[in-house]
PDB file of N, CA and C in Angstrom:
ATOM      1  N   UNK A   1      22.105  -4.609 166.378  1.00  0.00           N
ATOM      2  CA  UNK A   1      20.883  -5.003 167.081  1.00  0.00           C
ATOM      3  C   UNK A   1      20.572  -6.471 166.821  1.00  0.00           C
ATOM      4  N   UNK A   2      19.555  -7.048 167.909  1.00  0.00           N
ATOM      5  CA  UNK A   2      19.711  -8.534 167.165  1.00  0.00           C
ATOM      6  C   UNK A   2      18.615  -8.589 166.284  1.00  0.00           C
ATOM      7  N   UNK A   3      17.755  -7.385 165.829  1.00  0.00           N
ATOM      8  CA  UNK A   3      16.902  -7.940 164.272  1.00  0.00           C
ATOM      9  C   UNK A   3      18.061  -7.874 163.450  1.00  0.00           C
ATOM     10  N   UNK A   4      19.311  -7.197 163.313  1.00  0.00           N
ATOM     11  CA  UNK A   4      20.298  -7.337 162.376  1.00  0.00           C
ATOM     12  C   UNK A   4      21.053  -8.492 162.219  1.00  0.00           C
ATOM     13  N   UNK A   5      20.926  -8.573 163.480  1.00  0.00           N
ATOM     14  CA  UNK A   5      21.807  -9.871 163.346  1.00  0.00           C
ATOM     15  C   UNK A   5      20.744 -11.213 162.693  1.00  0.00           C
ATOM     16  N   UNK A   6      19.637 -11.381 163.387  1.00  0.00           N
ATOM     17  CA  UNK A   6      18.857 -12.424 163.010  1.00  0.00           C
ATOM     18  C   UNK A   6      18.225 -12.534 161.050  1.00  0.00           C
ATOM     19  N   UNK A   7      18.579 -10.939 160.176  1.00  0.00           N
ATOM     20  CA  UNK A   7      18.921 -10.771 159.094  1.00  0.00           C
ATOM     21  C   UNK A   7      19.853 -11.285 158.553  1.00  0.00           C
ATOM     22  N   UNK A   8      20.894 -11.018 159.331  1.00  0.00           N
ATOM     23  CA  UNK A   8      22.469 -11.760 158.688  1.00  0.00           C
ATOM     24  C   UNK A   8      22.320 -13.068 158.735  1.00  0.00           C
ATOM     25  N   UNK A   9      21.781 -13.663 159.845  1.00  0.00           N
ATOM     26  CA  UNK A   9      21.794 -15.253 159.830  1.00  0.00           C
ATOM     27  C   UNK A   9      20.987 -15.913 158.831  1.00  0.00           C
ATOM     28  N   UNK A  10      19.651 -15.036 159.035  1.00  0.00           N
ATOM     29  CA  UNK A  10      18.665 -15.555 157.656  1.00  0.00           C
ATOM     30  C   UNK A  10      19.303 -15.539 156.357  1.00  0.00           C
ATOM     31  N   UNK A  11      20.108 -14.512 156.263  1.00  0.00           N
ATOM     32  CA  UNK A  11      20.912 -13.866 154.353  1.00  0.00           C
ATOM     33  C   UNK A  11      21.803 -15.599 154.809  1.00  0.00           C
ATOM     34  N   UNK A  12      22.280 -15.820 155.161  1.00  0.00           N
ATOM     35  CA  UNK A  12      23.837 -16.959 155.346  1.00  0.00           C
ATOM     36  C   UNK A  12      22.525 -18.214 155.142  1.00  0.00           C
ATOM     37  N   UNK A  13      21.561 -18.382 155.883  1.00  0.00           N
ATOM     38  CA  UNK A  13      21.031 -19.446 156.097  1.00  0.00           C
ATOM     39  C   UNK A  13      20.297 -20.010 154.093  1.00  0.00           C
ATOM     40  N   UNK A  14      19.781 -18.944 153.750  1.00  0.00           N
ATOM     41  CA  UNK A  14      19.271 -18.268 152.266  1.00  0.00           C
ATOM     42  C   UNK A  14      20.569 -18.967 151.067  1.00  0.00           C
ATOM     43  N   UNK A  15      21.816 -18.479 151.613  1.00  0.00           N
ATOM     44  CA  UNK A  15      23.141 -18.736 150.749  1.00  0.00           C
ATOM     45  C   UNK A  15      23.303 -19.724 150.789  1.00  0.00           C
ATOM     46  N   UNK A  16      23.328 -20.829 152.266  1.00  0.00           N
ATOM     47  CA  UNK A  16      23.811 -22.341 152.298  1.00  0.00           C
ATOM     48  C   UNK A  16      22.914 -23.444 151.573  1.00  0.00           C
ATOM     49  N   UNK A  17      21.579 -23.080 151.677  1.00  0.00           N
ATOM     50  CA  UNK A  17      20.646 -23.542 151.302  1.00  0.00           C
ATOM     51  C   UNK A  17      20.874 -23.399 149.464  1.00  0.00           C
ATOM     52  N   UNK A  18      21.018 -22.311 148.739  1.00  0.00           N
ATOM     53  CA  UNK A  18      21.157 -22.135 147.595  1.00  0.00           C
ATOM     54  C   UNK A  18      22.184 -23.100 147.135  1.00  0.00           C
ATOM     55  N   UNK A  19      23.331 -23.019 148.132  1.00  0.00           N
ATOM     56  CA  UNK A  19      24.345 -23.549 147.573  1.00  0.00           C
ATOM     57  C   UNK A  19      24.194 -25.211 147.372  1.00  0.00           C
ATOM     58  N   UNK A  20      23.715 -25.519 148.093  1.00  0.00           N
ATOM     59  CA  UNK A  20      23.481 -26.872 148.551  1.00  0.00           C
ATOM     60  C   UNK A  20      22.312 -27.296 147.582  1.00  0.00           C
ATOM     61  N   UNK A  21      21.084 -27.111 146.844  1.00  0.00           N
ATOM     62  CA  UNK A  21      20.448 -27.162 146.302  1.00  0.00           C
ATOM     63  C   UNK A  21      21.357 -27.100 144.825  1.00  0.00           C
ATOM     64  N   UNK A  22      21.885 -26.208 144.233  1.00  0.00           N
ATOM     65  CA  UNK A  22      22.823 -25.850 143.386  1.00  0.00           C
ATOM     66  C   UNK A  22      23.734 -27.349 142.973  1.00  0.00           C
ATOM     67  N   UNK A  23      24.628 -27.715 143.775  1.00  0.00           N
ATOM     68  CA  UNK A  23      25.272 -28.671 144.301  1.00  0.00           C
ATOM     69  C   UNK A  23      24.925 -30.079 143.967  1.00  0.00           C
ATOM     70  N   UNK A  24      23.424 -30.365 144.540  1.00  0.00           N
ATOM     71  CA  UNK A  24      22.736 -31.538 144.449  1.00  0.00           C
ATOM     72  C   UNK A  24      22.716 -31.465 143.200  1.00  0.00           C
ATOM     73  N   UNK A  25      21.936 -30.650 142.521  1.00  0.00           N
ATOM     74  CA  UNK A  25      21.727 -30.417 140.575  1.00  0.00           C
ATOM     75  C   UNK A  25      22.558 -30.938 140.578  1.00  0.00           C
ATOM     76  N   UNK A  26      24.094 -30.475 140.584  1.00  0.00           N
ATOM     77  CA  UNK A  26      24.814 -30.853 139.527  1.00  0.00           C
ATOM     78  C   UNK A  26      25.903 -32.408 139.942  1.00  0.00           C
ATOM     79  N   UNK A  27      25.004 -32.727 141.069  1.00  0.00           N
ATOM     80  CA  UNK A  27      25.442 -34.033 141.567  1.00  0.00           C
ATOM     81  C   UNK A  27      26.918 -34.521 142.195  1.00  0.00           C
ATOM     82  N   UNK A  28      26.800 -33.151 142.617  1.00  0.00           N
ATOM     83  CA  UNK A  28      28.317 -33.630 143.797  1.00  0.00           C
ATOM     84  C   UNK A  28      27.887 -32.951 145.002  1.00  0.00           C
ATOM     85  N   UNK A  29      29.258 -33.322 145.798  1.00  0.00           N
ATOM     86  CA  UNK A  29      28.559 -33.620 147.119  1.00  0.00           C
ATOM     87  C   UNK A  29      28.442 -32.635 148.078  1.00  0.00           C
ATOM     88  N   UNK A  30      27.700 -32.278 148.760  1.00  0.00           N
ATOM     89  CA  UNK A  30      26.861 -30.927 149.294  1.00  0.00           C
ATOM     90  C   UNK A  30      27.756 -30.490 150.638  1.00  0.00           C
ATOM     91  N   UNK A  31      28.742 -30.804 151.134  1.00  0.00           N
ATOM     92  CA  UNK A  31      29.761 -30.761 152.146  1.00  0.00           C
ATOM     93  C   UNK A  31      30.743 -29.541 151.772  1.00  0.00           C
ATOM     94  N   UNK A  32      30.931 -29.637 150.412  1.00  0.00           N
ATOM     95  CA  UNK A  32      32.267 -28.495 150.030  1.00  0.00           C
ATOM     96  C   UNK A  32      31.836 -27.368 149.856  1.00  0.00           C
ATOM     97  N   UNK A  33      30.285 -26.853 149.063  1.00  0.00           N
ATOM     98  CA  UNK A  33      30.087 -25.331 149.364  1.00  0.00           C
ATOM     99  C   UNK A  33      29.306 -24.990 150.570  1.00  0.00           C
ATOM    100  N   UNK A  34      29.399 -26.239 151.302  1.00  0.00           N
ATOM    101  CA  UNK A  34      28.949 -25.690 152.902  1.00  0.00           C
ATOM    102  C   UNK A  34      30.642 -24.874 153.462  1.00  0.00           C
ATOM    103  N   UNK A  35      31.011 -25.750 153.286  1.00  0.00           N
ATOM    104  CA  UNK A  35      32.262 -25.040 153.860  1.00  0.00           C
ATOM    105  C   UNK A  35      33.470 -23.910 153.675  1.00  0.00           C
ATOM    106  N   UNK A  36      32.830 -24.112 151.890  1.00  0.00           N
ATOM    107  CA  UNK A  36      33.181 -22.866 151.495  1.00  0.00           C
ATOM    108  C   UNK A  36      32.406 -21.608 152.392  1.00  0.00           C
ATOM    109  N   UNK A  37      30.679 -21.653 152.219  1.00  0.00           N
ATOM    110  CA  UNK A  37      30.056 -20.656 152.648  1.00  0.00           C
ATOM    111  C   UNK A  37      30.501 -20.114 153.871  1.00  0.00           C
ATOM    112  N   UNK A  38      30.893 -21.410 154.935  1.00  0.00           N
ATOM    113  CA  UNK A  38      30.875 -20.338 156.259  1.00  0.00           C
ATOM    114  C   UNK A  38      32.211 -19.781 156.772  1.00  0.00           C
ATOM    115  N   UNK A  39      33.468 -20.397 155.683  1.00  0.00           N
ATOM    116  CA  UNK A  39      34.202 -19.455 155.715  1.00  0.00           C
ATOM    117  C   UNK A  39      33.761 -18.094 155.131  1.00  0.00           C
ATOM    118  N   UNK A  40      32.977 -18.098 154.288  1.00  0.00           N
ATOM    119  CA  UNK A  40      32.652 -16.685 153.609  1.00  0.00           C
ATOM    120  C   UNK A  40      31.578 -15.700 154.635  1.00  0.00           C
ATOM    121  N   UNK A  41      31.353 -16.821 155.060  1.00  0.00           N
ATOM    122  CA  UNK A  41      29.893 -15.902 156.459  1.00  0.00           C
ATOM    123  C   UNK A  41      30.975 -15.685 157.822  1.00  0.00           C
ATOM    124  N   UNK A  42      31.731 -16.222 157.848  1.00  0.00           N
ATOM    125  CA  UNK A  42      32.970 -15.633 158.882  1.00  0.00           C
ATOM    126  C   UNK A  42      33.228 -14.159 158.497  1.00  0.00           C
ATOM    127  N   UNK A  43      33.446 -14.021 157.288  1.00  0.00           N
ATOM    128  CA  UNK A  43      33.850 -12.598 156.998  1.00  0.00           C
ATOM    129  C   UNK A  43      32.817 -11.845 157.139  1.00  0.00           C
ATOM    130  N   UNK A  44      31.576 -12.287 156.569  1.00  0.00           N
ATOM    131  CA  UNK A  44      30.356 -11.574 156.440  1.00  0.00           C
ATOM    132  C   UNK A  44      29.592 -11.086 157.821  1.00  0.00           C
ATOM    133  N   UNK A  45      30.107 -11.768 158.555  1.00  0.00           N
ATOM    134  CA  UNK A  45      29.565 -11.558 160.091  1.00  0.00           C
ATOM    135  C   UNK A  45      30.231 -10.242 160.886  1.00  0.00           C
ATOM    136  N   UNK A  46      31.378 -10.449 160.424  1.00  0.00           N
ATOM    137  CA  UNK A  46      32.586  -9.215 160.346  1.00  0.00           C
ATOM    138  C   UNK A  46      31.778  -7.951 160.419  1.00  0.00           C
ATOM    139  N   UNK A  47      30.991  -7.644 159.155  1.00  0.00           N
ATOM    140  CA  UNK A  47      30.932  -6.010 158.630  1.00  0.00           C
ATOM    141  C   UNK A  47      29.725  -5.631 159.243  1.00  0.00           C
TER     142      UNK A  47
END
């Protein structure tokens, strides 16, 4: 349904944001666990 879907996007949107915040802390650069993530939200979009 698309409230499920608009869940999934929020959970991915929740993760990139973490990651990226995470990232900044520790002062490198916020590009690589973006791209990690949406290979990982590729899969996640999957199930």
């Amino acid at each position: 349904s698309i409230e499920r879907i608009n869940l999934k996007v929020m959970q991915i949107m929740a993760i990139i944001g973490h990651l990226t915040d995470e990232s900044l802390k520790r002062g490198r650069s916020a590009k690589k666990p973006k791209i990690e993530i949406w290979n990982q939200s590729e899969t996640f979009l999957m199930y």
